[in-house]
Protein backbone atom coordinates (compact mmCIF):
# COMPACT_ATOMS: atom_id res chain seq x y z
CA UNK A 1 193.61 -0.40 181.71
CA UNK A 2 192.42 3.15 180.59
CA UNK A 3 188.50 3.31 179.26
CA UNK A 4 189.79 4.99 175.40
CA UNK A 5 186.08 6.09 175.61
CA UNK A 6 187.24 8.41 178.64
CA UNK A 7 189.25 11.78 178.09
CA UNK A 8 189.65 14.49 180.42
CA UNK A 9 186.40 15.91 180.13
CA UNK A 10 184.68 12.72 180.71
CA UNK A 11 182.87 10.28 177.94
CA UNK A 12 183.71 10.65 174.82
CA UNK A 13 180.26 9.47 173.56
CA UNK A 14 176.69 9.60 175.05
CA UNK A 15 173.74 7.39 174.06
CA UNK A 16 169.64 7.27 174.73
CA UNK A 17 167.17 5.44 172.91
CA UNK A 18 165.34 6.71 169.85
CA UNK A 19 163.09 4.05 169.04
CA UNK A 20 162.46 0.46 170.07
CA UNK A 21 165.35 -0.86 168.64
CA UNK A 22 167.23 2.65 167.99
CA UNK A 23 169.93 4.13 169.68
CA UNK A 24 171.44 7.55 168.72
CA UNK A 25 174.84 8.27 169.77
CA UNK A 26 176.22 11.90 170.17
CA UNK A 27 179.87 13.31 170.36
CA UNK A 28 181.46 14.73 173.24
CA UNK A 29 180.63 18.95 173.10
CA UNK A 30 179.31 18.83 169.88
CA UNK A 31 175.63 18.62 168.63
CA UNK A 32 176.98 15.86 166.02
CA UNK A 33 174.61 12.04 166.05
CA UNK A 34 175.25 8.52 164.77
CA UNK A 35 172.75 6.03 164.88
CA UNK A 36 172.51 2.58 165.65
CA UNK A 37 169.94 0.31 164.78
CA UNK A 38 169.43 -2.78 165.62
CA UNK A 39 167.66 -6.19 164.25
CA UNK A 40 167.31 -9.67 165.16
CA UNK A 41 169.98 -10.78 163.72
CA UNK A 42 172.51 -7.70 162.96
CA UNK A 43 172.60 -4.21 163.82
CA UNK A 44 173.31 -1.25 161.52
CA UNK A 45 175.92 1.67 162.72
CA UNK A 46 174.98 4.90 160.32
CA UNK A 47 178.28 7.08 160.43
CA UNK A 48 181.54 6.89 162.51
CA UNK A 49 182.40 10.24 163.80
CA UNK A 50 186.26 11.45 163.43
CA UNK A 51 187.44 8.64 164.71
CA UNK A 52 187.60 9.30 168.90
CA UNK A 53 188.35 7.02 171.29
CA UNK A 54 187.34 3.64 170.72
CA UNK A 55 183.61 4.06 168.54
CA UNK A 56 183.69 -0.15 168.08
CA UNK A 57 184.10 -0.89 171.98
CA UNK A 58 181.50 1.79 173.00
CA UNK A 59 179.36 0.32 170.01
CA UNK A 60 179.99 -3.27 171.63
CA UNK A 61 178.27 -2.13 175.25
CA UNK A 62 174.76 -1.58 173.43
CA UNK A 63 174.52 -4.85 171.40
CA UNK A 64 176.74 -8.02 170.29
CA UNK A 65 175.36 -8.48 167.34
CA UNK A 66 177.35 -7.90 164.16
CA UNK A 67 177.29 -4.25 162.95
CA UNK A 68 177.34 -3.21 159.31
CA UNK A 69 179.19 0.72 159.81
CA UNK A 70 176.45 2.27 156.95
CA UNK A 71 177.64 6.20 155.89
CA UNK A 72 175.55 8.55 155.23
CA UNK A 73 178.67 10.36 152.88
CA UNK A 74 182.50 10.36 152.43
CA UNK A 75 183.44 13.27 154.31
CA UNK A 76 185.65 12.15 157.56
CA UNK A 77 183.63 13.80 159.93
CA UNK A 78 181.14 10.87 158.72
CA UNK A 79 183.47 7.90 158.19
CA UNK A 80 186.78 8.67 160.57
CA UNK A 81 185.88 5.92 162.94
CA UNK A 82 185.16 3.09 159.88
CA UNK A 83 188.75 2.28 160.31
CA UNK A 84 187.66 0.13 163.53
CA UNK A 85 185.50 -2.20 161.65
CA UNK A 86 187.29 -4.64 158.58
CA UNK A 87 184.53 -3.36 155.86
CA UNK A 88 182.21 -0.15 155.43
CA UNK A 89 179.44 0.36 153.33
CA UNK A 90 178.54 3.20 151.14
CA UNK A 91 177.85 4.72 148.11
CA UNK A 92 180.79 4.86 145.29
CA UNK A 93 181.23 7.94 145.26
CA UNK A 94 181.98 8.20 148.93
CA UNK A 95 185.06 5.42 148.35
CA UNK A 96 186.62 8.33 146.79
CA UNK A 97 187.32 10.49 149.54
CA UNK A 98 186.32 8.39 152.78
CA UNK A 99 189.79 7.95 153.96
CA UNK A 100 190.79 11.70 153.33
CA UNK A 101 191.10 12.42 157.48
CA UNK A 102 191.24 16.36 157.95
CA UNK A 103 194.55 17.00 158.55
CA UNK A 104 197.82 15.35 159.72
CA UNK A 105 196.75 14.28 163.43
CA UNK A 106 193.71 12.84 162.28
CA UNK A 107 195.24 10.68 159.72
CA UNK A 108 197.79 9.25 162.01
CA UNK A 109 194.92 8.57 164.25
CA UNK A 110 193.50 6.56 161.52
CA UNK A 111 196.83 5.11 160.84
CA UNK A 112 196.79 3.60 164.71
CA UNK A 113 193.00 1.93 164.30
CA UNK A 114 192.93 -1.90 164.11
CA UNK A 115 191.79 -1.75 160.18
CA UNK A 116 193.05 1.43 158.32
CA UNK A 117 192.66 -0.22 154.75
CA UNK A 118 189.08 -1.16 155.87
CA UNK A 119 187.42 -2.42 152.25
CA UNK A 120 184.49 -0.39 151.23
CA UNK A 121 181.62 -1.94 149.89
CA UNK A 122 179.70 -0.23 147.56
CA UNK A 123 175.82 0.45 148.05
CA UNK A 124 173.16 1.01 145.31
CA UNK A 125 170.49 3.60 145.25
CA UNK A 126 167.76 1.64 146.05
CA UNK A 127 169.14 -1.30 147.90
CA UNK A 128 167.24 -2.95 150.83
CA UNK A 129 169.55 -3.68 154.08
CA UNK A 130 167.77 -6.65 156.01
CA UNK A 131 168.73 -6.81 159.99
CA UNK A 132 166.76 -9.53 159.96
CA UNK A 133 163.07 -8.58 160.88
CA UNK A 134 164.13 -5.17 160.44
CA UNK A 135 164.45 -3.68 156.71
CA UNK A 136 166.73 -0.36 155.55
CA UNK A 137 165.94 1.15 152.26
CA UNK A 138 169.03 3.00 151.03
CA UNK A 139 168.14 6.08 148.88
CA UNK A 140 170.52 8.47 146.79
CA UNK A 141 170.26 12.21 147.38
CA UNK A 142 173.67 13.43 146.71
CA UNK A 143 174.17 17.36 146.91
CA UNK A 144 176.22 18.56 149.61
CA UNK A 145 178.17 15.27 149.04
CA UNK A 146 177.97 13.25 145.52
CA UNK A 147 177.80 10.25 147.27
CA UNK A 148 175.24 11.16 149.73
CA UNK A 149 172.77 8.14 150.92
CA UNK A 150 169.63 8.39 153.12
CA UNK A 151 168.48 5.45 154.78
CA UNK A 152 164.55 4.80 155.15
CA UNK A 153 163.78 2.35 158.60
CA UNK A 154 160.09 0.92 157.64
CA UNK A 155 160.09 -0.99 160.76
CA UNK A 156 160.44 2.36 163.14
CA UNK A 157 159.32 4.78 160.60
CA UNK A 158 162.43 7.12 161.00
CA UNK A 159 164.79 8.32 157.82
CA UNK A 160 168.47 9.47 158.39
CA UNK A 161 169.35 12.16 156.35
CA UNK A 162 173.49 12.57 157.05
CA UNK A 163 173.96 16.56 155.74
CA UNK A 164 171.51 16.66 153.40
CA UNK A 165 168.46 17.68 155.62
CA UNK A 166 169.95 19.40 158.90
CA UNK A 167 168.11 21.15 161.87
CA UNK A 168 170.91 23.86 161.70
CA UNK A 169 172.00 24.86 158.12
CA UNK A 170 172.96 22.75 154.94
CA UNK A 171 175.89 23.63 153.33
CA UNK A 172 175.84 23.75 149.60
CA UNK A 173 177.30 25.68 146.44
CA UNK A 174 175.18 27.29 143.93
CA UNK A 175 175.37 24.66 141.65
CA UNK A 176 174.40 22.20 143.92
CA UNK A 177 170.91 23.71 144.34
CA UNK A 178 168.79 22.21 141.40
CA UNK A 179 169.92 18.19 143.23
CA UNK A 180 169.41 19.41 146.52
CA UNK A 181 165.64 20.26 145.42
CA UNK A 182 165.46 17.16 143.46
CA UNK A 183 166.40 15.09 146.21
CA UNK A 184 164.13 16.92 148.48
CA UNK A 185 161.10 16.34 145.99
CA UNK A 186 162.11 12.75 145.76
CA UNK A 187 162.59 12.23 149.91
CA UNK A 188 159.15 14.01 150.13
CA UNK A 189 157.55 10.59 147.82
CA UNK A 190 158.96 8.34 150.73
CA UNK A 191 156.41 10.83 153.47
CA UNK A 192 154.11 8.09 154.09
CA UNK A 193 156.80 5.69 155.49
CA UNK A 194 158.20 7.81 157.60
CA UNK A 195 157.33 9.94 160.86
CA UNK A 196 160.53 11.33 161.97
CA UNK A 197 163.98 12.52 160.49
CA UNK A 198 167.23 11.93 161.99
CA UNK A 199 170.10 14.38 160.31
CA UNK A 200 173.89 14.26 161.29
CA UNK A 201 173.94 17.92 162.91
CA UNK A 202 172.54 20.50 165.43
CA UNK A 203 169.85 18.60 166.36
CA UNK A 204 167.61 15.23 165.71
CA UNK A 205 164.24 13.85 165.55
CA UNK A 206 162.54 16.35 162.70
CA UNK A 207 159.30 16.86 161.77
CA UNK A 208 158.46 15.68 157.67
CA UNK A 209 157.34 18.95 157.25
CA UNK A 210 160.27 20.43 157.42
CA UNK A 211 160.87 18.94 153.64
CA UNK A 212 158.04 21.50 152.94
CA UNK A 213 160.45 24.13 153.94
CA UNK A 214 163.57 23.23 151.78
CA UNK A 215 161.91 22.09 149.04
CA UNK A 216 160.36 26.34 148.72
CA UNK A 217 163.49 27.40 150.37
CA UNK A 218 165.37 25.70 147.30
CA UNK A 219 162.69 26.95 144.83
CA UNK A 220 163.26 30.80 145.90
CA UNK A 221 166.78 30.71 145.85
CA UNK A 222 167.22 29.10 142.50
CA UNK A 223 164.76 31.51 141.11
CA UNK A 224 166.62 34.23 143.17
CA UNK A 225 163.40 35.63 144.65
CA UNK A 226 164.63 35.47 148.29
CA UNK A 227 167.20 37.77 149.65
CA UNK A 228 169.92 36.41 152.31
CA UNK A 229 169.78 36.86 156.08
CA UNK A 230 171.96 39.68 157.25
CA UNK A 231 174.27 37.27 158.92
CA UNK A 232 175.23 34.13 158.31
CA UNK A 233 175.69 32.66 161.57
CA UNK A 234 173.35 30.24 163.12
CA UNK A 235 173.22 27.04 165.01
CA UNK A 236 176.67 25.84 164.61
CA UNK A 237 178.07 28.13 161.75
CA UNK A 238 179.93 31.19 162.60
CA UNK A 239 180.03 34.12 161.44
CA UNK A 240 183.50 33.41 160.06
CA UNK A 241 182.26 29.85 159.06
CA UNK A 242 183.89 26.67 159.81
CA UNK A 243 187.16 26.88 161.77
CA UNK A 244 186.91 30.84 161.62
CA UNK A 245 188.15 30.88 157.69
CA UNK A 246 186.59 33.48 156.44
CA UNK A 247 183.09 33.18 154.66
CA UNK A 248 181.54 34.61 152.07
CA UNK A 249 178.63 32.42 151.98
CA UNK A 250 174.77 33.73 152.12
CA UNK A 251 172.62 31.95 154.77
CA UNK A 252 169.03 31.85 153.54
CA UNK A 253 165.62 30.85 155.29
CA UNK A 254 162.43 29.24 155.00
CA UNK A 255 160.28 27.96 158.20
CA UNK A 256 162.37 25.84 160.03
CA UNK A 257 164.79 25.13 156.75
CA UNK A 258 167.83 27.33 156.69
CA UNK A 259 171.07 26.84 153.84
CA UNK A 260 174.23 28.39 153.64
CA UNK A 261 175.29 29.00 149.91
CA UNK A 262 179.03 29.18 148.94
């Protein structure tokens, strides 16, 4: 039988270690990371990709312990492979649009997974996830998504961000600024529980200073005295933005913090 985690340019998915217990997983050609953490008794998958291959069965190779699929946010490029576990967790307002696939192809790929009417259950800003000797603090800092959660590992010290805090660009409308600061402001109390940060995109394992940077980077744009970069390409954003449409967005920068404002 054909590996589904094989296509013609070779593994879909790649894995290394991260931490003691800690795996981060990373699409085929793309600088895009899951994570998978694991306790004594059950491990913790943070995001699904689009849905590729087989995520469940590549999942099943690192650890048989029963996985709770955790997302960072609704949007499918976060929760298109939930649809190979029965349940999902995440915050309401992800339920809302966590089946929306992008586009026709994707939803029929959806349509084919073992559990394509996969219940959600709902998590709660301040919830505590328990592995078992192993404890996940979920934390609400919806922006660039209303439903966004970031989840706070005590045990290993590392915080996944999803698209909230990225090594590339986050991608936000003008209104969204004041929660984006707010959020960064309130990830910035958690600082002495965590040494690391683990976004979705463009690259992983931050510095905690780099909250330092949005949180000014947010101030200066809200009180408009910053002026945009001349382009707004960077590390995976065009200068035509996503899926060459074109953009009209401003990029902005601060240290190692950069957003792109629609």
């Amino acid at each position: 039988m054909a590996n589904p985690n094989v296509n013609e340019r070779g593994y879909i998915y790649g894995k290394w270690h991260t931490g003691p217990n800690t795996w981060t997983i990373m699409l085929q050609g793309s600088p895009h990371f899951v994570y998978l953490l694991i306790g004594e008794e059950k491990a913790m998958l943070i995001d699904s990709f689009y849905g590729q291959g087989d995520l469940r069965a590549f999942v099943e190779t690192i650890t048989d312990k029963p996985v709770i699929v955790a997302n960072t946010h609704g949007h499918f490029d976060h929760t298109g492979g939930n649809a190979f576990w029965e349940e999902c967790w995440m915050s309401e307002a992800s339920t809302k649009d966590c089946k929306n696939a992008f586009g026709e192809e994707m939803k029929k790929q959806m349509e084919s997974m073992p559990f394509p009417d996969y219940k959600c259950r709902v998590i709660q800003d301040g919830e505590i996830i328990d592995l078992g000797g192993r404890k996940i603090k979920c934390i609400a800092i919806g922006a660039h998504h209303p439903g966004s959660m970031a989840y706070l590992d005590y045990n290993e010290r590392q915080l996944f961000t999803g698209d909230e805090l990225d090594a590339g660009q986050v991608l936000l409308s003008r209104e969204k600024l004041p929660a984006h600061l707010a959020n960064m402001e309130k990830l910035k109390t958690y600082a002495a529980d965590f040494d690391i940060i683990n976004p979705a995109h463009n690259g992983t394992h931050l510095l905690p200073d780099i909250l330092d940077d949005f949180i000014e980077l947010d101030k200066r744009v809200i009180a408009g005295t910053i002026e945009p970069l001349e382009s707004v390409a960077g590390f995976g954003w065009s200068e035509r933005g996503f899926g060459g449409m074109p953009n009209k967005s401003k990029r902005y920068n601060v240290g190692a913090a950069h957003i792109v404002v629609s």
